[in-house]
PDB file of N, CA and C in Angstrom:
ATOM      1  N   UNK A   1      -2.632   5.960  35.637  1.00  0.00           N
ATOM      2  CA  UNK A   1      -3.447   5.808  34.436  1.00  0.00           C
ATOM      3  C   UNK A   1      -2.589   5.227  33.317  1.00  0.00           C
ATOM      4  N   UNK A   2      -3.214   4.145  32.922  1.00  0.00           N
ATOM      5  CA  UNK A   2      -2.145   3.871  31.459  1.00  0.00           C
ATOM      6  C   UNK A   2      -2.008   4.188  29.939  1.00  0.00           C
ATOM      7  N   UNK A   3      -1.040   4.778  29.733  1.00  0.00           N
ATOM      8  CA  UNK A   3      -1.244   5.211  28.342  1.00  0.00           C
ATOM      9  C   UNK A   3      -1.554   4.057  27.489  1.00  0.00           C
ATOM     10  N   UNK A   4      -2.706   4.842  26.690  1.00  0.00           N
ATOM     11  CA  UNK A   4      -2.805   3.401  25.424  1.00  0.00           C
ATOM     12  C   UNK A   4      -2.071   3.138  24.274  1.00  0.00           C
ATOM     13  N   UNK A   5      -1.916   1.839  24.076  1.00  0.00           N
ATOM     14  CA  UNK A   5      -0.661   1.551  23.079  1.00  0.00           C
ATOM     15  C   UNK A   5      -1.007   2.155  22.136  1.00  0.00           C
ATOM     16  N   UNK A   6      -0.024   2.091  20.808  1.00  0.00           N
ATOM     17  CA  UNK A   6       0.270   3.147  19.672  1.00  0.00           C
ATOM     18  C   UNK A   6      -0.884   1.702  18.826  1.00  0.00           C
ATOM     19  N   UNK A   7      -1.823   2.375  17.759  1.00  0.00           N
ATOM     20  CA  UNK A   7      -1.999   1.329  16.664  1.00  0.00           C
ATOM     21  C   UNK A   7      -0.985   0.819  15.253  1.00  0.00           C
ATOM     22  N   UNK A   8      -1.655  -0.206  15.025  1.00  0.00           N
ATOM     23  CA  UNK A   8      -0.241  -0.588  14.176  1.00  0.00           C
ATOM     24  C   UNK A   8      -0.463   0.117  13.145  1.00  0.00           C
ATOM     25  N   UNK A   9       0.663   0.046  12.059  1.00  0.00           N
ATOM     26  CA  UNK A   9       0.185   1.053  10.830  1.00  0.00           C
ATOM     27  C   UNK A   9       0.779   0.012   9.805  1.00  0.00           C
ATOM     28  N   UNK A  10       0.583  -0.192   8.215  1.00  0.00           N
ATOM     29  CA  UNK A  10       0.576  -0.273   7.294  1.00  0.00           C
ATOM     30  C   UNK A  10       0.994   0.273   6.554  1.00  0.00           C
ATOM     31  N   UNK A  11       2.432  -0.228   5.678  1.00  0.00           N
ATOM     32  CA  UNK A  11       3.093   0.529   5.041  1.00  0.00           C
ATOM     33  C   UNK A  11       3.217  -0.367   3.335  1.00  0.00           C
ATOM     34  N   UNK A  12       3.338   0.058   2.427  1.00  0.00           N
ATOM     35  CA  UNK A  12       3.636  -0.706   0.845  1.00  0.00           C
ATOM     36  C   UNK A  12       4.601  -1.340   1.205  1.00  0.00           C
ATOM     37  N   UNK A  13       5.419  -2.534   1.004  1.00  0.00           N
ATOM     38  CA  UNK A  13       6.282  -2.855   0.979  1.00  0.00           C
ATOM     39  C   UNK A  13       6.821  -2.469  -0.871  1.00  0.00           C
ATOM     40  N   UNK A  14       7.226  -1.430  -0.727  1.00  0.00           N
ATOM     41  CA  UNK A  14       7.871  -0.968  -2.352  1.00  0.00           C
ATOM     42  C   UNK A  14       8.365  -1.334  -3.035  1.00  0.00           C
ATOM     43  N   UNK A  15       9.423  -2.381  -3.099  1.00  0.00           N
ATOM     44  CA  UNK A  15      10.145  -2.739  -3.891  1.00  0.00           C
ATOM     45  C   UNK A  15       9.558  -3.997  -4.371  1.00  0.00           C
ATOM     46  N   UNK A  16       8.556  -4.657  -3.745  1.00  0.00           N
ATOM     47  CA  UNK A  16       7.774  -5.897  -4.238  1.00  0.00           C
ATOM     48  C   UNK A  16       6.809  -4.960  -5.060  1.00  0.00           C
ATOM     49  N   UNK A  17       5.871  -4.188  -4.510  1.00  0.00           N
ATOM     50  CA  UNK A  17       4.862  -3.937  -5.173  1.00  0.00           C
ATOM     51  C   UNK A  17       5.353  -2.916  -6.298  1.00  0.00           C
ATOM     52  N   UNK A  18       6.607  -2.385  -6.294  1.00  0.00           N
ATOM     53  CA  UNK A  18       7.519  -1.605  -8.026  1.00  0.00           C
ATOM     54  C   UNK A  18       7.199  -2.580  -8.418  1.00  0.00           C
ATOM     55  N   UNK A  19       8.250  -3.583  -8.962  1.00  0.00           N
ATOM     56  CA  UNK A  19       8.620  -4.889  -9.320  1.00  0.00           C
ATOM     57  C   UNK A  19       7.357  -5.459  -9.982  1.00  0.00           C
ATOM     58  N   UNK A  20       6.411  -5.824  -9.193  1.00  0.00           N
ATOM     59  CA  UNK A  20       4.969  -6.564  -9.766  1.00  0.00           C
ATOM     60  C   UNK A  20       4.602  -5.459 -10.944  1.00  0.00           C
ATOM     61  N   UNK A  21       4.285  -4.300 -10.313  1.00  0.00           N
ATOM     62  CA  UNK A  21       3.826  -3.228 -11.171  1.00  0.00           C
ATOM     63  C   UNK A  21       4.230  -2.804 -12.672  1.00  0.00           C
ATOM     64  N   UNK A  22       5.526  -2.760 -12.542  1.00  0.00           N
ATOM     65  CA  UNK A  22       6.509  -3.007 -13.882  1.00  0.00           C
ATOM     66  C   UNK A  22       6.453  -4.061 -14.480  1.00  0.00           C
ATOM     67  N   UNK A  23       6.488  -5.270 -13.981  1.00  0.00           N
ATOM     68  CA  UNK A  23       6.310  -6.319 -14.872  1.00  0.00           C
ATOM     69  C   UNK A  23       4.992  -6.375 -15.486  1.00  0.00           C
ATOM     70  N   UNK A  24       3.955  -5.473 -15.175  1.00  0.00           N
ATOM     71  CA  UNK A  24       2.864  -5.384 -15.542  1.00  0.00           C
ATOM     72  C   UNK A  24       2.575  -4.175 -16.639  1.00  0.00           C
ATOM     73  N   UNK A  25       3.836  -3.545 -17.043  1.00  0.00           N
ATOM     74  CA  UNK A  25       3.997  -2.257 -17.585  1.00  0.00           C
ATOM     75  C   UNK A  25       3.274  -1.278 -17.048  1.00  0.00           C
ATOM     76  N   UNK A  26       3.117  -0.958 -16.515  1.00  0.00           N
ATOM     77  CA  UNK A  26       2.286   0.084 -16.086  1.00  0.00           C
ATOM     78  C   UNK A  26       3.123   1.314 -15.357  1.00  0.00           C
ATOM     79  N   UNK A  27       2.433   2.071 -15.113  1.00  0.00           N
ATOM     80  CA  UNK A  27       3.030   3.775 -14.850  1.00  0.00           C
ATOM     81  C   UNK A  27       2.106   3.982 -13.045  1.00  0.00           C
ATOM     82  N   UNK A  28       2.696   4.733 -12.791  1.00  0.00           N
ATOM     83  CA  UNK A  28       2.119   5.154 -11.307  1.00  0.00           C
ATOM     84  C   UNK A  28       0.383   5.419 -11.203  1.00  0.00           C
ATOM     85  N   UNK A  29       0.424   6.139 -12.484  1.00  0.00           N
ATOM     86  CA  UNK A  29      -0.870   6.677 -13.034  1.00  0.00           C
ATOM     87  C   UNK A  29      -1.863   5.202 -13.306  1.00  0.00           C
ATOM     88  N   UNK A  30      -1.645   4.825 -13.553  1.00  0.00           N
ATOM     89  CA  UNK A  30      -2.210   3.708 -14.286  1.00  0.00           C
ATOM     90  C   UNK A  30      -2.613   3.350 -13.016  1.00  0.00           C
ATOM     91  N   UNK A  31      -1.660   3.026 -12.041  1.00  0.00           N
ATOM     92  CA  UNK A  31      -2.373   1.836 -10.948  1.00  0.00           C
ATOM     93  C   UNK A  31      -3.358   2.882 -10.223  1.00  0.00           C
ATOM     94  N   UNK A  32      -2.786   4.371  -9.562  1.00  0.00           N
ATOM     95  CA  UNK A  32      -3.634   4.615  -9.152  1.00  0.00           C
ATOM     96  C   UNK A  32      -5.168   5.012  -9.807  1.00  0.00           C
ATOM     97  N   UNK A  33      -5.220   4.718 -10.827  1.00  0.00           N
ATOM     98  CA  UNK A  33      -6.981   5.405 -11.992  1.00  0.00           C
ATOM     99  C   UNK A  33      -7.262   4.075 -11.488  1.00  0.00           C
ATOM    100  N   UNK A  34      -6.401   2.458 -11.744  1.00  0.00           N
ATOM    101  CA  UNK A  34      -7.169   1.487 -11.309  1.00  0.00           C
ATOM    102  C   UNK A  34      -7.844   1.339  -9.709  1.00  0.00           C
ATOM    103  N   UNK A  35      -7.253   1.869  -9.219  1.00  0.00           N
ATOM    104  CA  UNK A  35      -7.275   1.397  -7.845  1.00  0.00           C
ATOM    105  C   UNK A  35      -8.235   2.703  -7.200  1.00  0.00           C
ATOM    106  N   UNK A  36      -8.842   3.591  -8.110  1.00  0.00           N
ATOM    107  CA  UNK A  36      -9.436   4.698  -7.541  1.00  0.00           C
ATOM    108  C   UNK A  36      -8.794   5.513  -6.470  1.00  0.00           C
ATOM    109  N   UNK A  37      -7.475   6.143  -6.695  1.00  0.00           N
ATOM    110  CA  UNK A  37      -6.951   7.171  -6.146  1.00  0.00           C
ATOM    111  C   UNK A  37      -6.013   7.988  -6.660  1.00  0.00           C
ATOM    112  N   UNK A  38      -5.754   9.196  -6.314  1.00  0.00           N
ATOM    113  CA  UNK A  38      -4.874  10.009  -7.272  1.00  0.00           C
ATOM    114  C   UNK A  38      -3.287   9.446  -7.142  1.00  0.00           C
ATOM    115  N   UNK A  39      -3.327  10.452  -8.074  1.00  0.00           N
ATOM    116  CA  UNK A  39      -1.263   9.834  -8.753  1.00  0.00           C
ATOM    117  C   UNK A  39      -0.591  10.134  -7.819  1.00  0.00           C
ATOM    118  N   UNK A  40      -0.823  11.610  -6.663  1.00  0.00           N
ATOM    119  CA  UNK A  40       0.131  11.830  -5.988  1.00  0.00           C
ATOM    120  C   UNK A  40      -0.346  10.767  -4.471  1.00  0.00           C
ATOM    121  N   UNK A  41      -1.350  10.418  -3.669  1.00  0.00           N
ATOM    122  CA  UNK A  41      -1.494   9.880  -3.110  1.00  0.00           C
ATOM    123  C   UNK A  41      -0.781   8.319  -3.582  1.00  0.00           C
ATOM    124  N   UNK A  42      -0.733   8.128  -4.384  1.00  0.00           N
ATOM    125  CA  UNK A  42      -0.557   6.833  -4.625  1.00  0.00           C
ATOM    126  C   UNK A  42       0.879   6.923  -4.626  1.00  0.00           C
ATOM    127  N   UNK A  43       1.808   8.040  -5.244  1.00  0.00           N
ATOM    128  CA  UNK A  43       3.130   8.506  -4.733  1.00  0.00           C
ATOM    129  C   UNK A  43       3.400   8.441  -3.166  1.00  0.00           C
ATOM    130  N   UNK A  44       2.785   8.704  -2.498  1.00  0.00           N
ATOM    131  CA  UNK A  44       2.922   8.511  -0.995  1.00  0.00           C
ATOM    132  C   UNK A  44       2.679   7.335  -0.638  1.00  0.00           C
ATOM    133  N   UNK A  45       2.058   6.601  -1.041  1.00  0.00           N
ATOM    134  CA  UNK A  45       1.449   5.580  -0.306  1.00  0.00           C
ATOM    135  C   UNK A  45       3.238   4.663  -0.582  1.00  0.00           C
ATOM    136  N   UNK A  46       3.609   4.883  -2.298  1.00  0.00           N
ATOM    137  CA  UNK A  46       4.776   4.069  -2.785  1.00  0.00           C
ATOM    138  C   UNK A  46       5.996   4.530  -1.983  1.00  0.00           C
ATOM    139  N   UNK A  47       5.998   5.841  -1.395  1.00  0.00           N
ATOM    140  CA  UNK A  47       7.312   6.273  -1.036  1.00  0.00           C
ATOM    141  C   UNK A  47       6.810   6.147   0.142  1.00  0.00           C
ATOM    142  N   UNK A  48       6.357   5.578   0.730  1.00  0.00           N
ATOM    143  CA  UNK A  48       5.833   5.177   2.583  1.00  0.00           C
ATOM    144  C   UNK A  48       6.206   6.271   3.333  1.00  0.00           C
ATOM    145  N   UNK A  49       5.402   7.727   2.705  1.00  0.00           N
ATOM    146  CA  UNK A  49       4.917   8.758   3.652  1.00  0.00           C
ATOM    147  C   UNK A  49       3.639   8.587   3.902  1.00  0.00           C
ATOM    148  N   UNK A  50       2.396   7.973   3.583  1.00  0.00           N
ATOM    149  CA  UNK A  50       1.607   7.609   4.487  1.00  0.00           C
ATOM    150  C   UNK A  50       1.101   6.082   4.325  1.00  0.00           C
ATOM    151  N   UNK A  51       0.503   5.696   5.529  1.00  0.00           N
ATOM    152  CA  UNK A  51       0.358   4.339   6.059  1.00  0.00           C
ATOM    153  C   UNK A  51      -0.952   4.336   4.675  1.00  0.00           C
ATOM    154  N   UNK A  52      -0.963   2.776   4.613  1.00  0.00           N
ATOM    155  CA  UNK A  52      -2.089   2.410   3.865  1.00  0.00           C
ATOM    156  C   UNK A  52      -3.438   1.898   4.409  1.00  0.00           C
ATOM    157  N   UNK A  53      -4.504   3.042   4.316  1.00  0.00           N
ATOM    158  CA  UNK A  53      -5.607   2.466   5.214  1.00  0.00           C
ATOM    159  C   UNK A  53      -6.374   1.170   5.133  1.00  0.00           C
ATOM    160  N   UNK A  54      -7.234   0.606   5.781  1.00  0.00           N
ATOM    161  CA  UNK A  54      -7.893  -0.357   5.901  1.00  0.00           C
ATOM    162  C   UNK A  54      -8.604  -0.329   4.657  1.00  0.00           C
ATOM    163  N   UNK A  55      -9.135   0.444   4.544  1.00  0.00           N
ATOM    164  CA  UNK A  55     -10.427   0.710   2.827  1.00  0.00           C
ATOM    165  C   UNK A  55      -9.274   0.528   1.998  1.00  0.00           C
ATOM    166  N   UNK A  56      -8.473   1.006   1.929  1.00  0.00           N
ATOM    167  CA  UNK A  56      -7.627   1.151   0.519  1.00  0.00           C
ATOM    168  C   UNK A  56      -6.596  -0.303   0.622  1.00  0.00           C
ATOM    169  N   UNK A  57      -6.236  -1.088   1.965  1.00  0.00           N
ATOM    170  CA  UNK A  57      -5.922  -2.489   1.810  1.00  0.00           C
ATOM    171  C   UNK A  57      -6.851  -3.479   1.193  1.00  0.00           C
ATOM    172  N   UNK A  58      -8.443  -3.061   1.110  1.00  0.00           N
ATOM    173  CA  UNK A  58      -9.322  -3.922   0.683  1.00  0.00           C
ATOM    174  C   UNK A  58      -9.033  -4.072  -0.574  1.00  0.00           C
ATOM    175  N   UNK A  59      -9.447  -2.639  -1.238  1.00  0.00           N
ATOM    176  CA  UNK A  59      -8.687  -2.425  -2.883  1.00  0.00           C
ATOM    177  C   UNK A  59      -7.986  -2.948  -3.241  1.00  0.00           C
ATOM    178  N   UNK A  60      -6.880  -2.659  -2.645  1.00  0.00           N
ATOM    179  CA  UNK A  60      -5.187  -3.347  -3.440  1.00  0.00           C
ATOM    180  C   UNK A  60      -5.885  -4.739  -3.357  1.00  0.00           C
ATOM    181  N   UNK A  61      -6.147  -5.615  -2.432  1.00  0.00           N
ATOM    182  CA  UNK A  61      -6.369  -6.967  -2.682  1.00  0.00           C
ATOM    183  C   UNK A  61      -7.544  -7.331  -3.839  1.00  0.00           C
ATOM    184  N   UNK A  62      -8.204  -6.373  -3.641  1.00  0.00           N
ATOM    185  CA  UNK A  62      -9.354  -6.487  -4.906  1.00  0.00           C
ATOM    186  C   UNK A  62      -9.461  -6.717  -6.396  1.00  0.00           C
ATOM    187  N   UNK A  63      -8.033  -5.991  -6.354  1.00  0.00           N
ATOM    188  CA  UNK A  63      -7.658  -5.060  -7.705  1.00  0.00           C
ATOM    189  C   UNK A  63      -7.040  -6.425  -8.789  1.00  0.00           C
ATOM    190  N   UNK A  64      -7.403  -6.376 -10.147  1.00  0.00           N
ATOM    191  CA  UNK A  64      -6.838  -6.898 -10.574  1.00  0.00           C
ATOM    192  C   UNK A  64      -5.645  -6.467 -10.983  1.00  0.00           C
ATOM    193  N   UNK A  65      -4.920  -5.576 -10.771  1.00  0.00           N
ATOM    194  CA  UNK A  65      -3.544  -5.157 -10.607  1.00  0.00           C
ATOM    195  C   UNK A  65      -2.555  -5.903  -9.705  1.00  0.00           C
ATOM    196  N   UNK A  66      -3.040  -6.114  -8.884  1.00  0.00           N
ATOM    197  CA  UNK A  66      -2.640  -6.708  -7.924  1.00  0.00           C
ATOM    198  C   UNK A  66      -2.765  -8.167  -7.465  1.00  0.00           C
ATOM    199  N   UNK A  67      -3.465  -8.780  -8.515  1.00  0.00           N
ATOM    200  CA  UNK A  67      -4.205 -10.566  -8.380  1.00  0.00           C
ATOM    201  C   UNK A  67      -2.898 -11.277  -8.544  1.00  0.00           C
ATOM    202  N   UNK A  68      -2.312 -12.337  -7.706  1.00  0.00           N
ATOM    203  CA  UNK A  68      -1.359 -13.235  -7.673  1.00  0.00           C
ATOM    204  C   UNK A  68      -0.689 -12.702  -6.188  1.00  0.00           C
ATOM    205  N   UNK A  69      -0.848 -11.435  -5.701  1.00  0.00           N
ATOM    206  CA  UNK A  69       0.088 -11.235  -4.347  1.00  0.00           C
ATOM    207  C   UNK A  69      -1.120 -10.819  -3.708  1.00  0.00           C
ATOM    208  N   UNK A  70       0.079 -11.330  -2.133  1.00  0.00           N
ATOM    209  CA  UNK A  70      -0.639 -11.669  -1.030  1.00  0.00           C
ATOM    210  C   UNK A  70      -0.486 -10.605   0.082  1.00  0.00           C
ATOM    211  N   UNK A  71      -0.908 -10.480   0.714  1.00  0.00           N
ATOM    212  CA  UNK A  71      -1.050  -9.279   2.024  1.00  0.00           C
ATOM    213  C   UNK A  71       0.277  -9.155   1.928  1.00  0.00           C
ATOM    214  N   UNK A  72       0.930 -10.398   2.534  1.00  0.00           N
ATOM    215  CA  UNK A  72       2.191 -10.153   3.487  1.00  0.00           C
ATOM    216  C   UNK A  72       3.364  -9.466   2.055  1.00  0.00           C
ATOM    217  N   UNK A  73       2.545  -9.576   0.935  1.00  0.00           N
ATOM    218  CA  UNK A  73       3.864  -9.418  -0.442  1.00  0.00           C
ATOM    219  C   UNK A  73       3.646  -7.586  -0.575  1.00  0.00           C
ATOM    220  N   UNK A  74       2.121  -7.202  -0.329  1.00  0.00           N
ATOM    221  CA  UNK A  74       2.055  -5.872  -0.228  1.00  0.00           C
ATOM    222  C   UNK A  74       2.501  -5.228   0.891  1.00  0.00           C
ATOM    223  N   UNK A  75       1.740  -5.423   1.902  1.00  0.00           N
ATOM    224  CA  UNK A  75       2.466  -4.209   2.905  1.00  0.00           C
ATOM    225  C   UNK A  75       2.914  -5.448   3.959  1.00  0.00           C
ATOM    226  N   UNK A  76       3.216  -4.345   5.247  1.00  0.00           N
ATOM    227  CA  UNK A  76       3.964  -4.774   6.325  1.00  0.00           C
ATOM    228  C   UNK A  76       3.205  -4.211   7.494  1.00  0.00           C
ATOM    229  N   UNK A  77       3.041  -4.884   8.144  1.00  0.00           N
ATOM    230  CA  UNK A  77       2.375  -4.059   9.428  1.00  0.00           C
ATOM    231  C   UNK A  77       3.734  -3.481  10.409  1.00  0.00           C
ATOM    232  N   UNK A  78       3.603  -2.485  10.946  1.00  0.00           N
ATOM    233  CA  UNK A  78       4.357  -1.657  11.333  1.00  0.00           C
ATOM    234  C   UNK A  78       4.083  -1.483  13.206  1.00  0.00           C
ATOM    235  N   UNK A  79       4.438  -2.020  14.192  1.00  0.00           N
ATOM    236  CA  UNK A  79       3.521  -2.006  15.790  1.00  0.00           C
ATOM    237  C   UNK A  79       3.958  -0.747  15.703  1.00  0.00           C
ATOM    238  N   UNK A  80       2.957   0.351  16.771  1.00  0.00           N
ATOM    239  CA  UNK A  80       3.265   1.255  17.171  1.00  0.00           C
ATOM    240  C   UNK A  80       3.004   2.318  16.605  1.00  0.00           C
ATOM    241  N   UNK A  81       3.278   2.400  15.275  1.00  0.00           N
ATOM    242  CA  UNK A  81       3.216   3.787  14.429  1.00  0.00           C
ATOM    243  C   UNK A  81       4.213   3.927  13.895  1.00  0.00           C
ATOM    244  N   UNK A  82       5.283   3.939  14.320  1.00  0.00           N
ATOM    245  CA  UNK A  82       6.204   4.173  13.876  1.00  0.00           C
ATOM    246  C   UNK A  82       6.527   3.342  12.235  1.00  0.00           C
ATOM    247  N   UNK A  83       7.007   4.599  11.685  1.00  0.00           N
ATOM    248  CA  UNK A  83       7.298   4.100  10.128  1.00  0.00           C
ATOM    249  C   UNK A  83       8.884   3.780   9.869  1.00  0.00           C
TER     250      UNK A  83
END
């Protein structure tokens, strides 16, 4: 029987999406009230303890927080799971 492969996962790439964020002045708080999610989730999502879901990749691209960067400038796809 074959085990089924791992799905890929999605991680912030952090130091691009700090960087944008700051140059935008803004506070942790700020992006996540924009982006409709709390401060500490949005702490995780920045310190890549959890993957960034599909719904919430739509957002970030949505967001005018985020207008000028591109998928590949936010996250990273990750094969496997592994973070």
């Amino acid at each position: 029987m074959a085990v089924p492969a791992a799905r890929a996962r999605y991680f912030l790439h952090t130091d691009a999406v700090m960087d944008h964020v700051d140059r935008r002045h803004l506070r942790h708080g700020d992006v996540a009230e924009r982006i409709g999610i709390s401060r500490a989730y949005w702490s995780q999502l920045v310190h890549r303890h959890r993957p960034v879901t599909p719904s919430l990749r739509a957002r970030l691209l949505a967001s005018r927080v985020f207008r000028g960067l591109r998928e590949r400038d936010l996250w990273e796809r990750i094969e496997g799971g592994a973070s």
